[in-house]
C-alpha atoms as a PDB file:
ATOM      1  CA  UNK A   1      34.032 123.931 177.398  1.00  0.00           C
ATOM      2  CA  UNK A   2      30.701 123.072 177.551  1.00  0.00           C
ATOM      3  CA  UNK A   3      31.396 118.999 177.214  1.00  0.00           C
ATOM      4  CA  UNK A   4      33.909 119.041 179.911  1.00  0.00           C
ATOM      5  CA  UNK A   5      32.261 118.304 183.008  1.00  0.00           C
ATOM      6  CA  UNK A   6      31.806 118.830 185.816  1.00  0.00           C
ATOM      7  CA  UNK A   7      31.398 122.436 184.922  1.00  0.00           C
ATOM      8  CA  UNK A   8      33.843 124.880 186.892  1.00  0.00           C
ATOM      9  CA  UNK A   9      33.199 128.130 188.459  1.00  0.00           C
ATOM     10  CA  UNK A  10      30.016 127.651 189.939  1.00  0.00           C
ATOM     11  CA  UNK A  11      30.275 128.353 193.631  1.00  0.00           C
ATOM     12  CA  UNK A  12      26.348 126.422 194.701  1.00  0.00           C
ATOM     13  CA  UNK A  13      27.957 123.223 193.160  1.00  0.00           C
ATOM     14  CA  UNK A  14      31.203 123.198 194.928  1.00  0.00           C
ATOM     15  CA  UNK A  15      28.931 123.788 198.349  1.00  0.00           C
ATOM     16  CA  UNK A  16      26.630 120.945 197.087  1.00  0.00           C
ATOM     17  CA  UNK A  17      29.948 118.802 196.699  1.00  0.00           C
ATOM     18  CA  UNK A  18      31.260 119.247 200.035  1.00  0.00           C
ATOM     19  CA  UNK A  19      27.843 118.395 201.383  1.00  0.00           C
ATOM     20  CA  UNK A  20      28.163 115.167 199.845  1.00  0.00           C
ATOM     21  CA  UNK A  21      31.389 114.262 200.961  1.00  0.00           C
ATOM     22  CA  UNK A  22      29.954 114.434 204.505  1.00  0.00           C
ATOM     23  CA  UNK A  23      26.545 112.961 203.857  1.00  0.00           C
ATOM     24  CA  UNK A  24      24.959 109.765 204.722  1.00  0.00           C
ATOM     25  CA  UNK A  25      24.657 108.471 201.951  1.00  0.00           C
ATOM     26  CA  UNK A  26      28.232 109.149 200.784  1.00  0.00           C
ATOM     27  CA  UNK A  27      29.562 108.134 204.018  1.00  0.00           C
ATOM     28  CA  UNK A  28      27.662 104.899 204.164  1.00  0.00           C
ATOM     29  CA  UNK A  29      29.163 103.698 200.960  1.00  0.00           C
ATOM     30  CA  UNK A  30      32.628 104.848 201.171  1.00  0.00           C
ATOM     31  CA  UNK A  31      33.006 103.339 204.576  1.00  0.00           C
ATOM     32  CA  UNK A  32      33.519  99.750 203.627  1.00  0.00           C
ATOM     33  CA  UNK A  33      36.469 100.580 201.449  1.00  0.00           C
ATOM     34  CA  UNK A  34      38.246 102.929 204.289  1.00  0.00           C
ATOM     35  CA  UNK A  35      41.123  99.932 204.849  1.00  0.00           C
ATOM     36  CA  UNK A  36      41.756  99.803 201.719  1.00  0.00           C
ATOM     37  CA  UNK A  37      42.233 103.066 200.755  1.00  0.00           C
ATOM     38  CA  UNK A  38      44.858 102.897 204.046  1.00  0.00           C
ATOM     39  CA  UNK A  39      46.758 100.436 202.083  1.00  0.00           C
ATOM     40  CA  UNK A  40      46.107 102.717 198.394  1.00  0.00           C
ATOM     41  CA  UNK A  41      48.058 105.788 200.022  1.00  0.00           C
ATOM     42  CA  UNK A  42      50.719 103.497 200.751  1.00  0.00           C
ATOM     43  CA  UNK A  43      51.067 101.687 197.627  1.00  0.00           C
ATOM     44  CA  UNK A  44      50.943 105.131 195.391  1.00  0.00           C
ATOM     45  CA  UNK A  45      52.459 107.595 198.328  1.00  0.00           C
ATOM     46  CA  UNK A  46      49.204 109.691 197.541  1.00  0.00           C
ATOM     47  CA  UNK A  47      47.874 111.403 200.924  1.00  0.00           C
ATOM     48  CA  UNK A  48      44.882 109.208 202.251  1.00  0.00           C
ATOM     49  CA  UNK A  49      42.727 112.810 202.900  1.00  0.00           C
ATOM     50  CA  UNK A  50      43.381 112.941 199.389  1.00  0.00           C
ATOM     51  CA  UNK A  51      41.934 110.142 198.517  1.00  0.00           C
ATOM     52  CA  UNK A  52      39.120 109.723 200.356  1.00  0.00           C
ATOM     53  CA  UNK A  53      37.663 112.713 198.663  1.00  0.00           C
ATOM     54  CA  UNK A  54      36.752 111.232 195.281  1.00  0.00           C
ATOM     55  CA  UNK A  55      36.134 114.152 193.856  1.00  0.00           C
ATOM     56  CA  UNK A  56      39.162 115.406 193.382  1.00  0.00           C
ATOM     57  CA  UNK A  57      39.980 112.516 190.730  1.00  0.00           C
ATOM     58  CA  UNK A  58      43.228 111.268 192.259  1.00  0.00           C
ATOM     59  CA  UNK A  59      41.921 107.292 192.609  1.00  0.00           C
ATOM     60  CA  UNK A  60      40.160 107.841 189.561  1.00  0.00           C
ATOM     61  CA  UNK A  61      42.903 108.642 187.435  1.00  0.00           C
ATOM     62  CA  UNK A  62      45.076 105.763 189.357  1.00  0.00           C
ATOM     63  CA  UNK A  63      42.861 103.515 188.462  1.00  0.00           C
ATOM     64  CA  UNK A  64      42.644 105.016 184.663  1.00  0.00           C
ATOM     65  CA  UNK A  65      46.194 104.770 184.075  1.00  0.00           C
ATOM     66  CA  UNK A  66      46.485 101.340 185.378  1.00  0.00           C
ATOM     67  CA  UNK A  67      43.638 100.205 183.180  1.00  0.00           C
ATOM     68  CA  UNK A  68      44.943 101.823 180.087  1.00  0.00           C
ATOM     69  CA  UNK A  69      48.352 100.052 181.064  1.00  0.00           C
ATOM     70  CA  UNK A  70      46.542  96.846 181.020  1.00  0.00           C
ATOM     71  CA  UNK A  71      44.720  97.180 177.955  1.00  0.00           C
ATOM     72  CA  UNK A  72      48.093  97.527 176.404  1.00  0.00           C
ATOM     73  CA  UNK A  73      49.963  94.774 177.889  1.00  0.00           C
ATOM     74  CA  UNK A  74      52.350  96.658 179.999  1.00  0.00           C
ATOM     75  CA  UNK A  75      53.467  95.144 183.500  1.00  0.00           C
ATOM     76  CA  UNK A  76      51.713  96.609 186.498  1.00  0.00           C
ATOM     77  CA  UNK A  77      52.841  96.647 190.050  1.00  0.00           C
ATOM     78  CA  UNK A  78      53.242  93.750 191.833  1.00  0.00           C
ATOM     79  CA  UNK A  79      50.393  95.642 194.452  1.00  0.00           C
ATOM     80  CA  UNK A  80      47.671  96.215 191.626  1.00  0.00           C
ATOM     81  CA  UNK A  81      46.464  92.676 191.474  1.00  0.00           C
ATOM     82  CA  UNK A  82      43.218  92.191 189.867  1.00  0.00           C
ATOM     83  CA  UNK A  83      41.075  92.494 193.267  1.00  0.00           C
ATOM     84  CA  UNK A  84      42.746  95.569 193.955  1.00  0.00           C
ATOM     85  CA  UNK A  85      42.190  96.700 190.673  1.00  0.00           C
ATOM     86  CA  UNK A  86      38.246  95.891 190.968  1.00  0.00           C
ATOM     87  CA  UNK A  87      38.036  98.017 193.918  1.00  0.00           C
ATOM     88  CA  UNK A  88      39.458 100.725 192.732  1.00  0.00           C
ATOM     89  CA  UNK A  89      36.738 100.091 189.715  1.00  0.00           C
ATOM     90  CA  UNK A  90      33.878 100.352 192.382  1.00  0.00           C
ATOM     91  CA  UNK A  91      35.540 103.112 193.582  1.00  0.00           C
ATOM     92  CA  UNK A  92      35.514 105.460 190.716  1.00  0.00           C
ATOM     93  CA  UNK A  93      31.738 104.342 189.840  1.00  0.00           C
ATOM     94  CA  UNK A  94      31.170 105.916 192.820  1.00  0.00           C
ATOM     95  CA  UNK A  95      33.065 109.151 192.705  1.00  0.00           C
ATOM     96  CA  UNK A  96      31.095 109.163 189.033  1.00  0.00           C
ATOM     97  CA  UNK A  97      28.045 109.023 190.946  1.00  0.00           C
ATOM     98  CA  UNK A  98      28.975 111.468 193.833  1.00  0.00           C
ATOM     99  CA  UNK A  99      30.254 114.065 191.657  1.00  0.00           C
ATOM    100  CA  UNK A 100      26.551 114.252 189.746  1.00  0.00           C
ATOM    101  CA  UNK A 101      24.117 112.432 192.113  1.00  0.00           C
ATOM    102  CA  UNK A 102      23.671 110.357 195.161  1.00  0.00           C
ATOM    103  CA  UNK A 103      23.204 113.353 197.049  1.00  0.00           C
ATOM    104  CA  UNK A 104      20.657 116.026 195.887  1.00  0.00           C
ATOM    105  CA  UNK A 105      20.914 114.705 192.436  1.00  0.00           C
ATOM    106  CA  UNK A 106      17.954 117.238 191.348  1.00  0.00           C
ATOM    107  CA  UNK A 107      20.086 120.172 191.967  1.00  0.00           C
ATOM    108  CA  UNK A 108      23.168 119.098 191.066  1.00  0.00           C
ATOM    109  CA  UNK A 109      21.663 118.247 187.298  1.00  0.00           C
ATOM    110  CA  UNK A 110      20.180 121.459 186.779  1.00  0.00           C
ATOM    111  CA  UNK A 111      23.777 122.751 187.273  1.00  0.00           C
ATOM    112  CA  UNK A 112      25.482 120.398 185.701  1.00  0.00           C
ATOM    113  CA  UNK A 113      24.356 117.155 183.023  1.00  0.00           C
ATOM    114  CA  UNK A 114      20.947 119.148 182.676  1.00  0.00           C
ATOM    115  CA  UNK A 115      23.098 122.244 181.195  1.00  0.00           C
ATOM    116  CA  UNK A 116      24.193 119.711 178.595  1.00  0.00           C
ATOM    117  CA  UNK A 117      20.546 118.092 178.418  1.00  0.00           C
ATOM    118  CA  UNK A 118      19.146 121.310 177.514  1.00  0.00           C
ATOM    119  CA  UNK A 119      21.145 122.200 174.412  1.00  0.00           C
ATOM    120  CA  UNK A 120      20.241 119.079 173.519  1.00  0.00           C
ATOM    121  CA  UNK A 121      16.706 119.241 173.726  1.00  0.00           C
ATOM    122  CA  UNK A 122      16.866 122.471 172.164  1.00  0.00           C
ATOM    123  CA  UNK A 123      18.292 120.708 168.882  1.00  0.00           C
ATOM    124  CA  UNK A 124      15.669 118.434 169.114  1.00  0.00           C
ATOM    125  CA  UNK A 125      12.835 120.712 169.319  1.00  0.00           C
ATOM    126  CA  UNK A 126      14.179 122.917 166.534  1.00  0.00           C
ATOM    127  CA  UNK A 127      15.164 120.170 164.435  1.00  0.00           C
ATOM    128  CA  UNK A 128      11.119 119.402 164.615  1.00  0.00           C
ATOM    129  CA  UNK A 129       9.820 122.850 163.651  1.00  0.00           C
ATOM    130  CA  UNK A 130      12.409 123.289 161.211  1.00  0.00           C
ATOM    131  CA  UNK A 131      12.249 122.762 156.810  1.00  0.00           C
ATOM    132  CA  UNK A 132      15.927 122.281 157.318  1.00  0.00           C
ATOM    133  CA  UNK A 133      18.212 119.047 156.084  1.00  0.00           C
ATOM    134  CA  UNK A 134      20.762 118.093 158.991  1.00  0.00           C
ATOM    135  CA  UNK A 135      20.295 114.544 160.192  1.00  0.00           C
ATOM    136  CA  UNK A 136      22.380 114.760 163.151  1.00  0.00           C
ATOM    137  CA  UNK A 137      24.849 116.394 165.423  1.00  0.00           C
ATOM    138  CA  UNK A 138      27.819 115.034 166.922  1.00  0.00           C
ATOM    139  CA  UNK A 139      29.140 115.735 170.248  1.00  0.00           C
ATOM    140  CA  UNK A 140      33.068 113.812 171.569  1.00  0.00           C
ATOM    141  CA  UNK A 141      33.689 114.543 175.280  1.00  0.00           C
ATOM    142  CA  UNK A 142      34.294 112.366 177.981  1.00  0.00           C
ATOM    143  CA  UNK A 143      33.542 110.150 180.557  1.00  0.00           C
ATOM    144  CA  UNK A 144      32.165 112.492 183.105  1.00  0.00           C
ATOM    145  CA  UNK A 145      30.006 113.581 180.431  1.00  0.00           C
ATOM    146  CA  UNK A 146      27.935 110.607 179.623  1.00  0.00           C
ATOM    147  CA  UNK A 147      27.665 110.203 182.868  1.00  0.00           C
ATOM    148  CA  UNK A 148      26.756 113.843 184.005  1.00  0.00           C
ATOM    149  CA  UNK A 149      24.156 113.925 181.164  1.00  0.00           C
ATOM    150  CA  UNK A 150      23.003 109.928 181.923  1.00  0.00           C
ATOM    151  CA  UNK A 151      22.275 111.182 185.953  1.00  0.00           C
ATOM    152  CA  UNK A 152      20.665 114.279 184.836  1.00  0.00           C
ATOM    153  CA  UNK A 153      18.266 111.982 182.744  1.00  0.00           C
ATOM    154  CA  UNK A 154      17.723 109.416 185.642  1.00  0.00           C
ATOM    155  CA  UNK A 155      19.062 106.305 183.847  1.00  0.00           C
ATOM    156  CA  UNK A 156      22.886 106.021 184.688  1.00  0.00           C
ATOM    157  CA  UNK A 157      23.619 102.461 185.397  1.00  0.00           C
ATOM    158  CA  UNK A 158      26.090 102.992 187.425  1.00  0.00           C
ATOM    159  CA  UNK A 159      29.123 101.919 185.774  1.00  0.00           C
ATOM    160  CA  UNK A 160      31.878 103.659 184.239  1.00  0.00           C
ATOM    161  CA  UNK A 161      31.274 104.622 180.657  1.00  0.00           C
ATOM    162  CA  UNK A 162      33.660 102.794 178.626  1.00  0.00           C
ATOM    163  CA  UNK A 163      35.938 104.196 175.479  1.00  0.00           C
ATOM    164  CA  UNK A 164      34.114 104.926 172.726  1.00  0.00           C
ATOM    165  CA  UNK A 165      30.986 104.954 174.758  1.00  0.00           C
ATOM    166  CA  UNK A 166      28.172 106.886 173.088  1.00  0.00           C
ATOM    167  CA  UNK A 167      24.276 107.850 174.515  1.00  0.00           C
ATOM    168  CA  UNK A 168      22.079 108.364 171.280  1.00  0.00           C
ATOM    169  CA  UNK A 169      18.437 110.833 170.926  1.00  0.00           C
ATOM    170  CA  UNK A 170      16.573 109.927 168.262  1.00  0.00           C
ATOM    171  CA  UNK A 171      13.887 111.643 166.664  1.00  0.00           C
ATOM    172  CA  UNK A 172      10.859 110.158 165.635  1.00  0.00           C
ATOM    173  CA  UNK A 173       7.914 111.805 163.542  1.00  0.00           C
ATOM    174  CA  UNK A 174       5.385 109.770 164.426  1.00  0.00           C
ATOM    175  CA  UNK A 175       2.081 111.200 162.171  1.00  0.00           C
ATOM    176  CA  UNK A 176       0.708 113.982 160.562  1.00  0.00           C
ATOM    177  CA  UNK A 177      -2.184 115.697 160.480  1.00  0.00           C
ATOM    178  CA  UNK A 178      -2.777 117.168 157.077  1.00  0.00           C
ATOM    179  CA  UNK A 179      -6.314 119.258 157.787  1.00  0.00           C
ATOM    180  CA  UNK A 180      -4.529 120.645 161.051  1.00  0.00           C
ATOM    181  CA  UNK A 181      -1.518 120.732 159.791  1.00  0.00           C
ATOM    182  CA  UNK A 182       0.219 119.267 163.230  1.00  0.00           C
ATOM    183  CA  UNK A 183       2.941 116.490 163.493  1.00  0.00           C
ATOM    184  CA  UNK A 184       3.460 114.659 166.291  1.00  0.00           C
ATOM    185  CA  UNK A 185       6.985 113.774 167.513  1.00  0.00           C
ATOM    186  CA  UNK A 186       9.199 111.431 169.879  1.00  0.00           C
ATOM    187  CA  UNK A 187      12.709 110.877 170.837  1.00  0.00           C
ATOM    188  CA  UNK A 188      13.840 107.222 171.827  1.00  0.00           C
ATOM    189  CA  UNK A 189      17.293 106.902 173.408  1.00  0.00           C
ATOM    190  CA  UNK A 190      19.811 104.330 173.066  1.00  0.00           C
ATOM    191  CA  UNK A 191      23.390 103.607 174.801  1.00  0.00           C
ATOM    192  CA  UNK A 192      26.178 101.824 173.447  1.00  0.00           C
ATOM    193  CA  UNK A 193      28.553 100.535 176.079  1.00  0.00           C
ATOM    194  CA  UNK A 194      29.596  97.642 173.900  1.00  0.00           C
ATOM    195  CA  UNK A 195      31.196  97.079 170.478  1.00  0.00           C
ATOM    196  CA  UNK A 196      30.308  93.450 170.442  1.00  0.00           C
ATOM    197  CA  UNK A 197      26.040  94.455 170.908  1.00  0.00           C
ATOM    198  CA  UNK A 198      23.557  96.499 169.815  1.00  0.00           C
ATOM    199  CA  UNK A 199      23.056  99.703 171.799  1.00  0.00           C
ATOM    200  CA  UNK A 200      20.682  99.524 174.704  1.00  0.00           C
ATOM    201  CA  UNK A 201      17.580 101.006 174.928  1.00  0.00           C
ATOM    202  CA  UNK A 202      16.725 103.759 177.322  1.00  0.00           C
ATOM    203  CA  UNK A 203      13.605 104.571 179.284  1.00  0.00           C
ATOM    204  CA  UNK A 204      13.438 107.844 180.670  1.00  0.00           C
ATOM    205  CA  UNK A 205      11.587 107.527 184.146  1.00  0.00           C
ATOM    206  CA  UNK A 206       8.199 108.523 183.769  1.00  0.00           C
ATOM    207  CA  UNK A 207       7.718 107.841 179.966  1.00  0.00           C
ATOM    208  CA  UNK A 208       7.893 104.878 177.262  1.00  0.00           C
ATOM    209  CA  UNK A 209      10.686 103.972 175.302  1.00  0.00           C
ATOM    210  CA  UNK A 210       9.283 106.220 172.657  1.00  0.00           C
ATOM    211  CA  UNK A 211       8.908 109.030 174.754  1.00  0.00           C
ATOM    212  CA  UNK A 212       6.219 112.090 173.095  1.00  0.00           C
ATOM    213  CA  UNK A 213       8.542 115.498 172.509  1.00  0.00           C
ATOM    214  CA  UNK A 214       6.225 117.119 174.888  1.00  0.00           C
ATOM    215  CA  UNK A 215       5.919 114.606 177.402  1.00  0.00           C
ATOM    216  CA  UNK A 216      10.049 114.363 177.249  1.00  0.00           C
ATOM    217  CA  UNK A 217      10.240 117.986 177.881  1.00  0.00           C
ATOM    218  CA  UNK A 218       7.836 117.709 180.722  1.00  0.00           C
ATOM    219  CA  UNK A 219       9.827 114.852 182.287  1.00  0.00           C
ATOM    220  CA  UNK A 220      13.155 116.456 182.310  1.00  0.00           C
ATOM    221  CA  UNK A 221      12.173 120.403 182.779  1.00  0.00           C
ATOM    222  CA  UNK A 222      13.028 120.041 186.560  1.00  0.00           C
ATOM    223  CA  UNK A 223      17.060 119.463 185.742  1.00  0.00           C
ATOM    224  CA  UNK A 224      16.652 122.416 183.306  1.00  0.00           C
ATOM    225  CA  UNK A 225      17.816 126.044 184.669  1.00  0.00           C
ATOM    226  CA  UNK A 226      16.852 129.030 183.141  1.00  0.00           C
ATOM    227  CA  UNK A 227      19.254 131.134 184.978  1.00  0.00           C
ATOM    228  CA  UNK A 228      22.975 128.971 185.144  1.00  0.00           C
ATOM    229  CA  UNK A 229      24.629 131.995 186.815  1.00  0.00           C
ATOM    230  CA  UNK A 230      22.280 132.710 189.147  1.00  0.00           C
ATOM    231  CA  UNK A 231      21.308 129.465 190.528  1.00  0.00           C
ATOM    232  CA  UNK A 232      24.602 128.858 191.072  1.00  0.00           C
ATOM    233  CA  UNK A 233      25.195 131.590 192.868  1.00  0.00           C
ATOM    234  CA  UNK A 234      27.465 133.793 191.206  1.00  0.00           C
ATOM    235  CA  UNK A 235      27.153 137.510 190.966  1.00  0.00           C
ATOM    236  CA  UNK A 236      26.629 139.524 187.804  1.00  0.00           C
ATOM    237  CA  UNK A 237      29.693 141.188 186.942  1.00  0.00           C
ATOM    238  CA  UNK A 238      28.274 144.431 185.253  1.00  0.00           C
ATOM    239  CA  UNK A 239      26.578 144.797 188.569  1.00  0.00           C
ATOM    240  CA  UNK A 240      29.270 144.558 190.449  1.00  0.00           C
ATOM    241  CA  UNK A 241      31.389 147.352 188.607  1.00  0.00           C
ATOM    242  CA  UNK A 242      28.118 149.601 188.978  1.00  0.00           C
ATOM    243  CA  UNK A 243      28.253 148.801 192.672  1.00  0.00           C
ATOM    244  CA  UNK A 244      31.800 149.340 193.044  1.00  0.00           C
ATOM    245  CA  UNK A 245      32.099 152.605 191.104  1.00  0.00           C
ATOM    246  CA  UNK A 246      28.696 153.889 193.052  1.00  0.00           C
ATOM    247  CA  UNK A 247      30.628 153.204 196.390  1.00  0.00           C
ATOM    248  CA  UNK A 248      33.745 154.973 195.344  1.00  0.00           C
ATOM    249  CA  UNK A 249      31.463 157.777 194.388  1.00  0.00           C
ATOM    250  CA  UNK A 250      30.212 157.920 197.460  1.00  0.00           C
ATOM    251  CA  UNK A 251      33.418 157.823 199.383  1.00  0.00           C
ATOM    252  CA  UNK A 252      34.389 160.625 197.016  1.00  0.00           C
ATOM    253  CA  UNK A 253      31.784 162.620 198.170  1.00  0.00           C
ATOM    254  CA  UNK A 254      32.352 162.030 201.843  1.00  0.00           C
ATOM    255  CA  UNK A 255      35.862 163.045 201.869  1.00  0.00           C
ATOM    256  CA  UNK A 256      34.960 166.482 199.949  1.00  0.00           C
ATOM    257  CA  UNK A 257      32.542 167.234 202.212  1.00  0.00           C
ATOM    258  CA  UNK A 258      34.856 166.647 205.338  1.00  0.00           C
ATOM    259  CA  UNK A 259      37.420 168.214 203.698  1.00  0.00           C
ATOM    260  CA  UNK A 260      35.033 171.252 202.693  1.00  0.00           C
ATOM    261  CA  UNK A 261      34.134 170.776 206.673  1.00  0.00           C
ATOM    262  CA  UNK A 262      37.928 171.205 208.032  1.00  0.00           C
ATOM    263  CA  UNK A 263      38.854 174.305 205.910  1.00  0.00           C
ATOM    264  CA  UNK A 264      35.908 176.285 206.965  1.00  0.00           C
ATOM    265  CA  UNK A 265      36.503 175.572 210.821  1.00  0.00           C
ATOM    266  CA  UNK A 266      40.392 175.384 211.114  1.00  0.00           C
ATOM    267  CA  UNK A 267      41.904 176.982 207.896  1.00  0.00           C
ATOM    268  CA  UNK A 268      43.493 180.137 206.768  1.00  0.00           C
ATOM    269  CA  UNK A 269      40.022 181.425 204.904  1.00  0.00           C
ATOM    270  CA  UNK A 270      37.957 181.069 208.181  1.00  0.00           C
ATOM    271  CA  UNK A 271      36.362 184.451 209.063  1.00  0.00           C
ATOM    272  CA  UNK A 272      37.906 186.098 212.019  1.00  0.00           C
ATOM    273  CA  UNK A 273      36.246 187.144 215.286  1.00  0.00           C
ATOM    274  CA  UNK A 274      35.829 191.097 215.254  1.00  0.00           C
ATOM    275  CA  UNK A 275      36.592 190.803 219.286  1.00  0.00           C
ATOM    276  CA  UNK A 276      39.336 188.498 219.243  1.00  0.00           C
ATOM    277  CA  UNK A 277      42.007 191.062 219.186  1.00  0.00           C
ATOM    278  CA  UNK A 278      40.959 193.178 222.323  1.00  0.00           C
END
């Protein structure tokens, strides 16, 4: 669950989302492409609204399945020529980009790719204080998660990761101090969009290609929550049943107390006037 992004029930991020459909900078580059997605909703019979709101995936996956159908020889529709087919390209780069950045990328990272970025940096830094033996972890996910995790580190290209794309960390020990006893580390990143190269190296802003452990941390602490929950605004659930069973206590009380109230003053056991027979 934690690979398959964008994360879901966070209530700040779906607010942060529906700024961005509206913003400037969304607007700006979505605007261009408005007659053609007339002419998409006709073609597929998918609602233009729809459409226009890349978030919701439904160009994206369009354009998925057509590309997969391509890759495997099979005959498209007459309407997906390969222009149309290039827009729709641009057109899911951008809902990539959208859905983790563009707009308040900062914010968006520390609730989304910087989730991801943090368990990885955790790895990291116990992999460098640790005697232990493990070389490397593995993580398969998707699309959206390259691509949360590559905006959350500030070096998404903005293209669509391919299949089989893969973003690498690499730790480096780079000396050792024997009369303090203190090692110095660094991670170096590399991205593999490309059977037919060798993976790409990756600078994260700020830093060298052999970015210190330290200086990484620095660098990328500000997409980092603490508090996931919180920050995205959700409420703690534990205090919510305290809060609920503290009203109904409350209410209990009330209605005793009125009740108490209406049997002294109008019931049966009231005392009776001593002058109210004469």
């Amino acid at each position: 669950q934690k690979l398959h992004f964008p994360l879901r029930d966070c209530p700040r991020f779906d607010e942060l989302q529906n700024e961005t459909q509206t913003s400037p900078e969304f607007q700006n580059r979505i605007q261009p492409y408005m007659d053609f997605l007339q002419t998409m909703a006709v073609n597929t019979g998918l609602e233009l609204n729809h459409l226009k709101m890349l978030d919701n995936f439904q160009l994206w996956n369009t354009y998925d399945t057509l590309h997969c159908e391509d890759i495997h020889n099979y005959t498209l529709p007459v309407w997906a020529t390969k222009d149309v087919i290039n827009k729709m390209e641009k057109l899911a780069e951008l809902s990539l980009l959208s859905l983790f950045g563009l707009y308040r990328r900062e914010e968006k990272s520390r609730l989304q790719g910087g989730v991801l970025l943090n368990t990885i940096l955790n790895s990291i830094k116990q992999a460098a204080n640790s005697s232990k033996q493990g070389k490397m972890e593995v993580y398969s996910a998707h699309d959206t998660t390259i691509g949360a995790l590559q905006i959350a580190l500030n070096i998404f290209n903005g293209k669509l990761p391919p299949y089989a794309a893969c973003q690498f960390f690499e730790l480096y020990q780079e000396s050792i101090f024997p009369m303090l006893l203190t090692r110095r580390y660094s991670i170096e990143m590399h991205y593999r969009n490309d059977s037919s190269k060798d993976p790409y190296v990756l600078t994260l802003p700020g830093c060298t290609s052999s970015c210190p452990l330290e200086k990484f941390a620095e660098l990328v602490s500000p997409v980092i929550t603490e508090n996931w929950s919180k920050e995205c605004g959700k409420q703690d659930k534990m205090k919510d049943i305290f809060l609920g069973f503290d009203v109904a206590v409350g209410l209990l009380c009330i209605f005793n107390l009125v009740l108490l109230y209406l049997l002294y003053h109008y019931g049966r056991c009231r005392r009776r006037n001593n002058y109210q027979d004469i």
